[in-house]
N, C-alpha and C. Protein backbone atom coordinates (compact mmCIF):
# COMPACT_ATOMS: atom_id res chain seq x y z
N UNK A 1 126.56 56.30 143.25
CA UNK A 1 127.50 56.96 142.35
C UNK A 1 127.01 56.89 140.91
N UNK A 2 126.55 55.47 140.00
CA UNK A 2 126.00 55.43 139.26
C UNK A 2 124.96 56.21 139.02
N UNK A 3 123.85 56.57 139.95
CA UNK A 3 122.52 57.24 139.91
C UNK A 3 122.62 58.51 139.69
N UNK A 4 124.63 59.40 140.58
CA UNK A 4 124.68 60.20 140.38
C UNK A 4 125.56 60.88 139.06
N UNK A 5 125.67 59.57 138.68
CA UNK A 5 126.60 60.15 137.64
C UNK A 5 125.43 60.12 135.91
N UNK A 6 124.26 59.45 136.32
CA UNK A 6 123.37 59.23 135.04
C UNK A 6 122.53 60.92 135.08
N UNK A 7 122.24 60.95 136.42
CA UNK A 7 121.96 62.67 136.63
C UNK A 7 122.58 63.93 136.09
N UNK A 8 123.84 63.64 135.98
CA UNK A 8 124.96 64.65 135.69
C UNK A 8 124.67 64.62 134.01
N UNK A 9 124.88 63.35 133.57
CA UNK A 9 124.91 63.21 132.09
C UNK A 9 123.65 63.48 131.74
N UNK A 10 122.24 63.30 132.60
CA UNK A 10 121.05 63.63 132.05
C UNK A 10 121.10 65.99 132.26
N UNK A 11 121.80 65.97 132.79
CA UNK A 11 121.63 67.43 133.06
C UNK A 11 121.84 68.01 132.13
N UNK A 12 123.43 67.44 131.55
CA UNK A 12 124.16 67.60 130.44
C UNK A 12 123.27 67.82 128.97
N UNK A 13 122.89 66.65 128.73
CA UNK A 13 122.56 66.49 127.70
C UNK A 13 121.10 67.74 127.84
N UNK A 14 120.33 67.81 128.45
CA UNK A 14 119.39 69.01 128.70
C UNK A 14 120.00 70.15 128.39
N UNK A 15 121.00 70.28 129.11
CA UNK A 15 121.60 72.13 128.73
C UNK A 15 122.22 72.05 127.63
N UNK A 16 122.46 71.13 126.92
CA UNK A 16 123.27 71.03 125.56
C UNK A 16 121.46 71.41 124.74
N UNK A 17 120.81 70.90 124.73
CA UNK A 17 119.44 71.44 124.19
C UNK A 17 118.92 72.58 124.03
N UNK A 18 118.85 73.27 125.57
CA UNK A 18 118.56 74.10 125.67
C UNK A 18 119.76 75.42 124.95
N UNK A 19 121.08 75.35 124.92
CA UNK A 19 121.82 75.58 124.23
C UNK A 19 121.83 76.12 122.30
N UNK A 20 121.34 74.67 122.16
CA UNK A 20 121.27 74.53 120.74
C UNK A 20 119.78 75.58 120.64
N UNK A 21 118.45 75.23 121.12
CA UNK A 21 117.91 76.05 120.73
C UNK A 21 118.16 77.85 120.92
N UNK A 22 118.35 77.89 122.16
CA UNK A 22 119.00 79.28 122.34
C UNK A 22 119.75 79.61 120.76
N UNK A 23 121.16 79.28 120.81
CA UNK A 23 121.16 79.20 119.40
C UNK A 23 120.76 79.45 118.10
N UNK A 24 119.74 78.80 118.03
CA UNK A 24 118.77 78.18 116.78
C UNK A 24 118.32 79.35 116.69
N UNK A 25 117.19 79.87 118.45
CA UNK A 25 116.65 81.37 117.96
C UNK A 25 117.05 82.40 117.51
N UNK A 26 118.57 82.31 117.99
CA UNK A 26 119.45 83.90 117.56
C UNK A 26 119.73 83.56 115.77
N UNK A 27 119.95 82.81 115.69
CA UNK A 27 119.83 82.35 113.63
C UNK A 27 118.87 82.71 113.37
N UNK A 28 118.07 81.92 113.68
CA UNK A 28 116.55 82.02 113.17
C UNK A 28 115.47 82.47 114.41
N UNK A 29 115.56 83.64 114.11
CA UNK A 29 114.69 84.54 114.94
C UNK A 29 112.96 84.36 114.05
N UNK A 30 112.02 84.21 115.26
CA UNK A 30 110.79 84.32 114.82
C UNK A 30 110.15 85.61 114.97
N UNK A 31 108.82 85.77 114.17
CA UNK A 31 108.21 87.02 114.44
C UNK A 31 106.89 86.58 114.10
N UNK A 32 105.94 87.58 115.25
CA UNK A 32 104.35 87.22 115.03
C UNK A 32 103.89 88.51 114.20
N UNK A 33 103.07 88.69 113.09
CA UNK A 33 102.98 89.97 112.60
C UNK A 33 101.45 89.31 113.08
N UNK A 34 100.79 90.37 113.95
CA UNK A 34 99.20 90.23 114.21
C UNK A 34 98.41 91.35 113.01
N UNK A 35 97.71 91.06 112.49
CA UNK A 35 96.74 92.03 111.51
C UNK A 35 95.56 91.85 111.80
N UNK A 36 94.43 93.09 111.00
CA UNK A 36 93.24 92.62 111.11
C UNK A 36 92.68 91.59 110.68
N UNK A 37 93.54 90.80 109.51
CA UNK A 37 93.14 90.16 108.73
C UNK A 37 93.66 88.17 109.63
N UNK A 38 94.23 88.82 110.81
CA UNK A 38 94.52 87.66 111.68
C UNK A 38 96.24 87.51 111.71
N UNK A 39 96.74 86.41 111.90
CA UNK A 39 98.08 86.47 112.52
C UNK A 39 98.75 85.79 111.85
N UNK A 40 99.88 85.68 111.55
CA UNK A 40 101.32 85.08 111.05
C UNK A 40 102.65 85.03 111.71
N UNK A 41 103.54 83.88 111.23
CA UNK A 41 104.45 84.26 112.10
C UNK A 41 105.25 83.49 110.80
N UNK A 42 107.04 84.51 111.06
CA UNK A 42 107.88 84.27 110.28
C UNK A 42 109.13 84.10 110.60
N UNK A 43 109.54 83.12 109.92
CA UNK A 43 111.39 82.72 110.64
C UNK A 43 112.26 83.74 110.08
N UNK A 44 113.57 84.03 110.27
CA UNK A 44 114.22 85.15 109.56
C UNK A 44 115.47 83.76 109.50
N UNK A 45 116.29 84.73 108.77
CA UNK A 45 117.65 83.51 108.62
C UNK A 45 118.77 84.63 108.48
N UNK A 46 119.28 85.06 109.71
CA UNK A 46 120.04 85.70 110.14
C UNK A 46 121.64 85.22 109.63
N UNK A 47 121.92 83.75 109.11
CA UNK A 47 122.72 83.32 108.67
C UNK A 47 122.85 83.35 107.04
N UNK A 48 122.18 84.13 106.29
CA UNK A 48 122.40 84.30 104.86
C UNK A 48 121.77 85.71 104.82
N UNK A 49 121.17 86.36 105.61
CA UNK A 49 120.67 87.97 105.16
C UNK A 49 120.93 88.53 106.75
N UNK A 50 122.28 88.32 107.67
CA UNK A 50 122.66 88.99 108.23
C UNK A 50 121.77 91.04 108.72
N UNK A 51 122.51 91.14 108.18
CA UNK A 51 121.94 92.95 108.22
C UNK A 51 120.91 93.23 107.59
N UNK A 52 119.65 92.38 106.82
CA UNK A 52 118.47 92.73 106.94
C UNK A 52 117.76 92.35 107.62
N UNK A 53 117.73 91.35 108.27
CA UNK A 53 117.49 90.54 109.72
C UNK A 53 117.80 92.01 110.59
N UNK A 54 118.77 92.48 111.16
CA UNK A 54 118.96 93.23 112.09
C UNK A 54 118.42 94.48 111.91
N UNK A 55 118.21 94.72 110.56
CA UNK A 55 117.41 96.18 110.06
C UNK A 55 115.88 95.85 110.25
N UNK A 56 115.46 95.01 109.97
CA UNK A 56 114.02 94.33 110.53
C UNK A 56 113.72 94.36 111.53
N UNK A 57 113.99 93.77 112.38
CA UNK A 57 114.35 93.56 113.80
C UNK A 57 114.13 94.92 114.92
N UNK A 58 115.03 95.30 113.98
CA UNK A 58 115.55 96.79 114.56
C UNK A 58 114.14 97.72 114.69
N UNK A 59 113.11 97.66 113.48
CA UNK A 59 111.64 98.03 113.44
C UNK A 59 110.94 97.68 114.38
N UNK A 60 111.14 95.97 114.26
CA UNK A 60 110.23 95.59 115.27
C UNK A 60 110.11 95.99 116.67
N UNK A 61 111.40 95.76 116.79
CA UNK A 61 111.47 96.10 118.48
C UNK A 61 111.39 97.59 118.73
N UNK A 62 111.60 98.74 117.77
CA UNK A 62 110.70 99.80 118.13
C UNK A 62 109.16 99.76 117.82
N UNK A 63 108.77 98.49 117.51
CA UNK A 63 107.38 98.92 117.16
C UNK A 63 106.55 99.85 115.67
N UNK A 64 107.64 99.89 115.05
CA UNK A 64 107.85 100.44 113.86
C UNK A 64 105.78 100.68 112.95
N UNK A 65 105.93 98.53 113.04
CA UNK A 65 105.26 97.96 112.26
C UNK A 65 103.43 98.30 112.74
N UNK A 66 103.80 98.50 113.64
CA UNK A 66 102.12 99.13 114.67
C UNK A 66 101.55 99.63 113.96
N UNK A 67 100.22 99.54 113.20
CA UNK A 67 99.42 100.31 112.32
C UNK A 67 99.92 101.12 111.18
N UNK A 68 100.34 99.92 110.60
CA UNK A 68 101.31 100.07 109.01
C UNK A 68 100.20 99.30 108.58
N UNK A 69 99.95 99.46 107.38
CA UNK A 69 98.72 99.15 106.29
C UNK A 69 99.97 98.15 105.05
N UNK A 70 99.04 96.99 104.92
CA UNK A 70 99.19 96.41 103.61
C UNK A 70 98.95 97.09 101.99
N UNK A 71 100.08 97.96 102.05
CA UNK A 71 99.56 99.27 101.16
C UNK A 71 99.57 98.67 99.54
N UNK A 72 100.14 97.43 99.08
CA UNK A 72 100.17 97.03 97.74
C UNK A 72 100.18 95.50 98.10
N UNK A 73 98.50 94.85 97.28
CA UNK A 73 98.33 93.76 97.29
C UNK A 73 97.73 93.18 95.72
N UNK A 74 98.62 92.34 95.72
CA UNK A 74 98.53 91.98 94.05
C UNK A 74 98.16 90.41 94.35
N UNK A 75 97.09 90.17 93.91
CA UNK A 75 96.67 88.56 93.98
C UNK A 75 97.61 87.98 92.69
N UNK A 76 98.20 86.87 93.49
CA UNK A 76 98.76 85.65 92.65
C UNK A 76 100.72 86.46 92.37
N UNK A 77 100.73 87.66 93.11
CA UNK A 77 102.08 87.82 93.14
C UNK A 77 102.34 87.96 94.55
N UNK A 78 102.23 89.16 95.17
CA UNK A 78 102.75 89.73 96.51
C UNK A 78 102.12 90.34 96.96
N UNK A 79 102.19 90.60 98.43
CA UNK A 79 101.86 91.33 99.48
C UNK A 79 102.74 92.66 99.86
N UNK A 80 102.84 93.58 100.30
CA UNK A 80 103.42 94.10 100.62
C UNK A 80 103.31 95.35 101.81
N UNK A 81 104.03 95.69 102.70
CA UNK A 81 103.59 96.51 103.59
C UNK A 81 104.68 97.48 104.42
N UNK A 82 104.99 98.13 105.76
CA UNK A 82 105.76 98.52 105.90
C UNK A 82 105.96 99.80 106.11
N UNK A 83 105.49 100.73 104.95
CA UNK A 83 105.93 101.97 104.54
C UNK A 83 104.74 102.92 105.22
N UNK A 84 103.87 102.74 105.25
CA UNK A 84 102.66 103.81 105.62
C UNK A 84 101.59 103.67 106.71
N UNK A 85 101.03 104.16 107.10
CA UNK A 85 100.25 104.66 108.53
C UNK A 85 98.91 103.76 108.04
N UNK A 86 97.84 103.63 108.58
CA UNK A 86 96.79 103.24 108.59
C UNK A 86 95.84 104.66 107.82
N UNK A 87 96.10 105.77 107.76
CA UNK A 87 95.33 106.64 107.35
C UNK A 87 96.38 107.24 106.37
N UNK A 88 96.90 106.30 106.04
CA UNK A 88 98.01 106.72 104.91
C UNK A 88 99.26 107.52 104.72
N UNK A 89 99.67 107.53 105.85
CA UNK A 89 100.93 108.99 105.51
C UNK A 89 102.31 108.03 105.72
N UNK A 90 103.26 108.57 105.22
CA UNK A 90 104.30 108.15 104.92
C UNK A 90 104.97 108.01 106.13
N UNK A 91 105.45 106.67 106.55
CA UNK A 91 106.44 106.72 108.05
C UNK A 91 108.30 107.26 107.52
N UNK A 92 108.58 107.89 108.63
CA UNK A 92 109.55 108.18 108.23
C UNK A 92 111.04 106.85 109.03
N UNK A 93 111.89 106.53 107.62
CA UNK A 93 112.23 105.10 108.30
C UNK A 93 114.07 105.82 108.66
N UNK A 94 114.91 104.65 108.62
CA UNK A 94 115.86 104.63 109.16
C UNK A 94 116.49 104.88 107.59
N UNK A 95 118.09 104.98 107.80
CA UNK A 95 118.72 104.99 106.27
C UNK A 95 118.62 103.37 105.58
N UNK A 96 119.32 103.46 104.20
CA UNK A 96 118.39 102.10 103.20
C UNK A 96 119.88 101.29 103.55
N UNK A 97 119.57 100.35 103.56
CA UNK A 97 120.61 99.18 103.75
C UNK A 97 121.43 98.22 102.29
N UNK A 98 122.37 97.80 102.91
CA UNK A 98 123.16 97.19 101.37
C UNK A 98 122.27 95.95 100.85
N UNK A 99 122.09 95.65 100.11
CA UNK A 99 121.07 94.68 99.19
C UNK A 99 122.38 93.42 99.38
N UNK A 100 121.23 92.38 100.48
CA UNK A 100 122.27 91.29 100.73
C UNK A 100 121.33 90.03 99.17
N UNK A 101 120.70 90.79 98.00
CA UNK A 101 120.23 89.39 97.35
C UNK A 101 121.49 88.57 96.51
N UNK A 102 121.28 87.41 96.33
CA UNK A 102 122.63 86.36 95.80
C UNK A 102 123.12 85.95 97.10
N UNK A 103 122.27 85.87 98.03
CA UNK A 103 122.68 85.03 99.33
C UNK A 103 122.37 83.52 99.41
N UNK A 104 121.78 83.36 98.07
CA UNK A 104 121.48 81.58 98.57
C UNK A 104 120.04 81.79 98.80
N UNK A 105 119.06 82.43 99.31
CA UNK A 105 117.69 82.00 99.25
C UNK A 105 116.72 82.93 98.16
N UNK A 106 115.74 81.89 97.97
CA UNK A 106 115.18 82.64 96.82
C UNK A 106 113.81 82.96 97.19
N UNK A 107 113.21 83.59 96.34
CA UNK A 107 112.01 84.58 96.37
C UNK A 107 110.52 83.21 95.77
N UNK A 108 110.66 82.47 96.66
CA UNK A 108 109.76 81.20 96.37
C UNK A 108 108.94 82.20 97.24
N UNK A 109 106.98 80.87 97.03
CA UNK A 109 106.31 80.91 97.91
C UNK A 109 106.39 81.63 99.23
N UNK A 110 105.76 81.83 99.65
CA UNK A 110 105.68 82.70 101.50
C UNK A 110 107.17 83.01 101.50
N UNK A 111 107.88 83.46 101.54
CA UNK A 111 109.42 84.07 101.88
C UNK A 111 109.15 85.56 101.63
N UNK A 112 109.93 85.85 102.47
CA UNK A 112 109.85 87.23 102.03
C UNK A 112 111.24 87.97 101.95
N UNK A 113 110.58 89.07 101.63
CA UNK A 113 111.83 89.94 100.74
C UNK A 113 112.06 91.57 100.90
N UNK A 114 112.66 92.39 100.68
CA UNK A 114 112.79 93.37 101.18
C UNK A 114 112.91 94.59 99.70
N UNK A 115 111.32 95.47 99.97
CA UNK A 115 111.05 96.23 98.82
C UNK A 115 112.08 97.17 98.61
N UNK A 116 112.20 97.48 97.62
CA UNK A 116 113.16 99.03 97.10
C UNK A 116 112.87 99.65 95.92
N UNK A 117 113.66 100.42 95.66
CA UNK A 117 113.30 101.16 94.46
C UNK A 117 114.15 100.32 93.45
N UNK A 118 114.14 101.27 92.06
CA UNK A 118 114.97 100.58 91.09
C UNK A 118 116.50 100.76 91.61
N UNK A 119 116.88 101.27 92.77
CA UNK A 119 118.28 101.56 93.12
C UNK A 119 118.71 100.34 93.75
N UNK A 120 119.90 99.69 93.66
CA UNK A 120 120.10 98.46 94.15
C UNK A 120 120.18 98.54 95.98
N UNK A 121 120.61 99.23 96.31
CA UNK A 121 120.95 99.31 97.67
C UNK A 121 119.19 100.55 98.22
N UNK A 122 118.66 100.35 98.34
CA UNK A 122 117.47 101.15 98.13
C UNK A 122 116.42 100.31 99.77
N UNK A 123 116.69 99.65 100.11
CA UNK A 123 115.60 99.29 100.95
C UNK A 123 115.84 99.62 102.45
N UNK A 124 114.36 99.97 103.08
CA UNK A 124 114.62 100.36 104.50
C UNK A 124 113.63 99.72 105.21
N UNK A 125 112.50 100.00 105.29
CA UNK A 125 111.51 99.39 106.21
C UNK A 125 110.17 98.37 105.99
N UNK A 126 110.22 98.70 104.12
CA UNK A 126 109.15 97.84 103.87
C UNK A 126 109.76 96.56 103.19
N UNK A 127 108.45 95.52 103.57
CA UNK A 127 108.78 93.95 103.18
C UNK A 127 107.90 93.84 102.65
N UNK A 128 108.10 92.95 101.68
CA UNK A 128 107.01 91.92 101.03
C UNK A 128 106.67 90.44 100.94
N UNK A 129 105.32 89.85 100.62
CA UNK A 129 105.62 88.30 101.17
C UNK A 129 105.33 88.03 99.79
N UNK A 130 106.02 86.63 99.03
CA UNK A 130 105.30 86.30 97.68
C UNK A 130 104.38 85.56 98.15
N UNK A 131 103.61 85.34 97.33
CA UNK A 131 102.26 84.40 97.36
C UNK A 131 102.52 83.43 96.46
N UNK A 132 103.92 83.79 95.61
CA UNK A 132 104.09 82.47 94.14
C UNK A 132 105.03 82.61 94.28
N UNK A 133 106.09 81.59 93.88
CA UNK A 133 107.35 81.59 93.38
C UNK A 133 107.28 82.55 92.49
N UNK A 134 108.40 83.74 92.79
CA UNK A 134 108.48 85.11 92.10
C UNK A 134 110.18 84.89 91.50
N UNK A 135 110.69 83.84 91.32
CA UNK A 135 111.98 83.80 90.95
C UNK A 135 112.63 84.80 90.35
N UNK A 136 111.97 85.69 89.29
CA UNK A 136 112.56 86.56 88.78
C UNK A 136 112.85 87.63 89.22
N UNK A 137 112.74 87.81 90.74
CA UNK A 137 113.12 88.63 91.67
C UNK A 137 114.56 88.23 91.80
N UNK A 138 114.76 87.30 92.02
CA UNK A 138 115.69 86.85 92.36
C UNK A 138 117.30 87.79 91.36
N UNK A 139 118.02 87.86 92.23
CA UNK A 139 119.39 88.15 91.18
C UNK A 139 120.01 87.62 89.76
N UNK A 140 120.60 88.13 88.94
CA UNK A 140 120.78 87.48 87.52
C UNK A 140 122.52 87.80 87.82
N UNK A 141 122.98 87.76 86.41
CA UNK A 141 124.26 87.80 86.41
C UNK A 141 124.29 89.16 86.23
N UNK A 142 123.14 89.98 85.12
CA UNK A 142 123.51 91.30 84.86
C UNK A 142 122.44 92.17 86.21
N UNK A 143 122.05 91.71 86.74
CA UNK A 143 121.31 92.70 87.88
C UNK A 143 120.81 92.42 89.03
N UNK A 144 120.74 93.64 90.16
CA UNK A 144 120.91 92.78 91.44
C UNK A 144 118.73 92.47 91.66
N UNK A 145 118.71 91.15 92.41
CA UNK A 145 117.62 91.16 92.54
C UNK A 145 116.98 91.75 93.83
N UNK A 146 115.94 91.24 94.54
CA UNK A 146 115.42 91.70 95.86
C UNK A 146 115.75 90.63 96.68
N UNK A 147 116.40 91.13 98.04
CA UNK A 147 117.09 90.25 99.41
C UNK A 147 116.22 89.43 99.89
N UNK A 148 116.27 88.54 99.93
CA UNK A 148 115.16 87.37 100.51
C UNK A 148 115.74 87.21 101.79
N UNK A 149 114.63 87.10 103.12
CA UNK A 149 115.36 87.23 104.33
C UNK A 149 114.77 86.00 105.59
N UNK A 150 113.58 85.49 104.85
CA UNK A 150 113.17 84.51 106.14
C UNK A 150 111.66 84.25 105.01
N UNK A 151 111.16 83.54 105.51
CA UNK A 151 109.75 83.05 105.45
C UNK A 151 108.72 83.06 106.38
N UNK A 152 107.18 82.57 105.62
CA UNK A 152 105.73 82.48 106.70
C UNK A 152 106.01 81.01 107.19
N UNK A 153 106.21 80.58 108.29
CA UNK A 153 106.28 79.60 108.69
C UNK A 153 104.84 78.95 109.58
N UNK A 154 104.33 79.66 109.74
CA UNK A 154 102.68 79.49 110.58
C UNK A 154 102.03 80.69 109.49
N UNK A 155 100.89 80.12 109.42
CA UNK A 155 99.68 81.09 108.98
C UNK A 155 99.96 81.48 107.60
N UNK A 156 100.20 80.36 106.87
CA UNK A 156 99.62 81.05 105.69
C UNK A 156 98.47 81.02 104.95
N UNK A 157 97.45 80.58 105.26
CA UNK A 157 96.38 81.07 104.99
C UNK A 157 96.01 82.27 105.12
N UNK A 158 96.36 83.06 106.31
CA UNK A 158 96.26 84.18 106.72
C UNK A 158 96.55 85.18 105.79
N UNK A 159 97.79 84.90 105.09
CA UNK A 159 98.44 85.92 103.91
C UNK A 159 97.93 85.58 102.76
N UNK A 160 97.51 84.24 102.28
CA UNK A 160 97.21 83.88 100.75
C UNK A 160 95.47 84.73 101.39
N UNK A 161 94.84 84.81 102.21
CA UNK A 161 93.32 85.41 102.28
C UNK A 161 94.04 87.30 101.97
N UNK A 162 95.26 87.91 102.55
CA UNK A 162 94.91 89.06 102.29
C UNK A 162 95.55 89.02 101.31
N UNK A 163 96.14 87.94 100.20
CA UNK A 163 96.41 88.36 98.74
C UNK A 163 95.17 88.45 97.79
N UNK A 164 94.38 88.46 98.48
CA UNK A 164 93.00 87.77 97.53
C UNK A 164 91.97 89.31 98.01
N UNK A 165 92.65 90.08 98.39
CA UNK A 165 91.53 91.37 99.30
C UNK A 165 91.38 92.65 97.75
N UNK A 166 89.98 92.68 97.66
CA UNK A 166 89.79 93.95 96.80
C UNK A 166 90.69 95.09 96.83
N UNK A 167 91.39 95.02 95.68
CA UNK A 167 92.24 96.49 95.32
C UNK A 167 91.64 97.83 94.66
N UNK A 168 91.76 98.67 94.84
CA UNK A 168 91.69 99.90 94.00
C UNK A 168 92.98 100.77 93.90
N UNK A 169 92.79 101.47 93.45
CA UNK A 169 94.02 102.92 92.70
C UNK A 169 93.28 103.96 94.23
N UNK A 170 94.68 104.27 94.85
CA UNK A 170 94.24 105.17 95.93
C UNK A 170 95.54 105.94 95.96
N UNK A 171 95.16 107.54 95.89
CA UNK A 171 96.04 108.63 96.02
C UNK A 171 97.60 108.12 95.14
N UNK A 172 97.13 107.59 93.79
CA UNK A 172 98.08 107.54 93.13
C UNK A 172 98.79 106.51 92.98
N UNK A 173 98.47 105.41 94.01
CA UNK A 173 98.76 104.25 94.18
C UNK A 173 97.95 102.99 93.84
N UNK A 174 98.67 102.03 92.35
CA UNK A 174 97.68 101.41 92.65
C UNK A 174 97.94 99.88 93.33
N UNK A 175 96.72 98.90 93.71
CA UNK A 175 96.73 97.69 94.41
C UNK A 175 96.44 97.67 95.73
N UNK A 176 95.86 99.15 96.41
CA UNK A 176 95.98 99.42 97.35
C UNK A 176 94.59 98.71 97.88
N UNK A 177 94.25 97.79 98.82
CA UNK A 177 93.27 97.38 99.71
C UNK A 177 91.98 98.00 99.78
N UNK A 178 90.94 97.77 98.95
CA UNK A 178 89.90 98.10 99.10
C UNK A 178 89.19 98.48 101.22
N UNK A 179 89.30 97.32 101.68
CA UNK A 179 89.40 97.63 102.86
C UNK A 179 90.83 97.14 103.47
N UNK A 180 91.31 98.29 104.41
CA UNK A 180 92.48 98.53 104.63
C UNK A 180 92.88 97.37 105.72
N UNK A 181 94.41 96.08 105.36
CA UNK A 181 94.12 95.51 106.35
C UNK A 181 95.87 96.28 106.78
N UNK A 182 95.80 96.27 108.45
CA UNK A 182 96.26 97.24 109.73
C UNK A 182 97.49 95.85 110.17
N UNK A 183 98.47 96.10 110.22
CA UNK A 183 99.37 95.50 111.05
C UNK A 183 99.08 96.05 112.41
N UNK A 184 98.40 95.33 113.24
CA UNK A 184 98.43 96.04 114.61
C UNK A 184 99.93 96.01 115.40
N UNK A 185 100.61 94.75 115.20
CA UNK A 185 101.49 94.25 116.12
C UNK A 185 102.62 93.85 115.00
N UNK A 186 103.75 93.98 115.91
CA UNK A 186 105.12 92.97 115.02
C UNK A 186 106.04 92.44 116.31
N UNK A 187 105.99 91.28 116.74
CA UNK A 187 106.99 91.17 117.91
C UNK A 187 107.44 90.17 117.91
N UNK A 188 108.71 90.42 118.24
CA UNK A 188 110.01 89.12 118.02
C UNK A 188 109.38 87.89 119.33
N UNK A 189 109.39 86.55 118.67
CA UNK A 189 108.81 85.40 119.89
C UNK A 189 109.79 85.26 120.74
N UNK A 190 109.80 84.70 121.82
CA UNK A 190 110.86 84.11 122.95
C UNK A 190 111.39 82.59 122.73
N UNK A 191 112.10 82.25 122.38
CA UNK A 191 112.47 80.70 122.52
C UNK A 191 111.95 80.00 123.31
């Protein structure tokens, strides 16, 4: 009875684990972004940027991110990518989502953030990673800043090497990747 009752409580305490992480993943959902430039992977925090988490997400799992180019790379600020094809043409995205920034996380190191125009509610498919504490992204009292939504949690070397990649001015754009590095892949991990 004892033997069977330490079994029961050992079962217990297992599915209470397995539980919590289950859990854990739906909060904090991971993602592997594979590039040419090699691989990364990033936590999201579904519990303070809600609906850009799910607008992300939402890319990924169509595959959105598949041979999207790191189209603006600024050494010692940001990365950025998302918006365009590997041979450059404009992807066409989903509508722009409400600007969740003043959520509590900030635009430090590896975190990333969600590009827009000067319009506050302005962002749809492209992200950016800082390479520095970019605080002044961050929201003020008189203006909204950019949504910070998860971080590089593996591989950052991977991203501080393509902040460091030769830029030029291309078709009007400048910072653009001397050689072009390719998001091949974006896919949500399994718990």
């Amino acid at each position: 009875m004892k033997k069977h009752l330490k079994n029961c409580l050992l079962a217990l305490v297992v599915c209470q684990i397995f539980m919590n992480q289950s859990i854990a993943s739906e909060k904090y959902p991971q993602v592997e972004i594979v590039t040419t430039s090699g691989s990364f992977i990033i936590e999201l925090d579904r519990n303070k940027a809600p609906l850009t988490v799910e607008n992300f997400l939402r890319y990924v799992e169509e595959g959105f991110y598949a041979n999207t180019i790191f189209h603006r790379v600024i050494e010692g600020l940001v990365i950025q990518a998302g918006g365009y094809t590997a041979h450059f043409g404009e992807k066409k995205t989903k509508p722009d989502i409400v600007n969740e920034s003043g959520n509590g996380l900030k635009n430090g190191r590896m975190h990333l953030g969600m590009a827009r125009s000067n319009e506050q509610h302005t962002a749809s498919s492209q992200f950016y990673i800082n390479l520095v504490d970019n605080f002044s992204l961050d929201p003020m009292p008189t203006r909204w800043g950019y949504a910070v939504f998860g971080e590089v949690i593996r591989g950052s070397e991977v991203v501080d090497a393509i902040g460091q990649s030769a830029t030029q001015n291309f078709q009007g754009l400048p910072d653009v990747s001397v050689a072009p590095i390719i998001i091949l892949e974006a896919k949500k991990l399994e718990p």
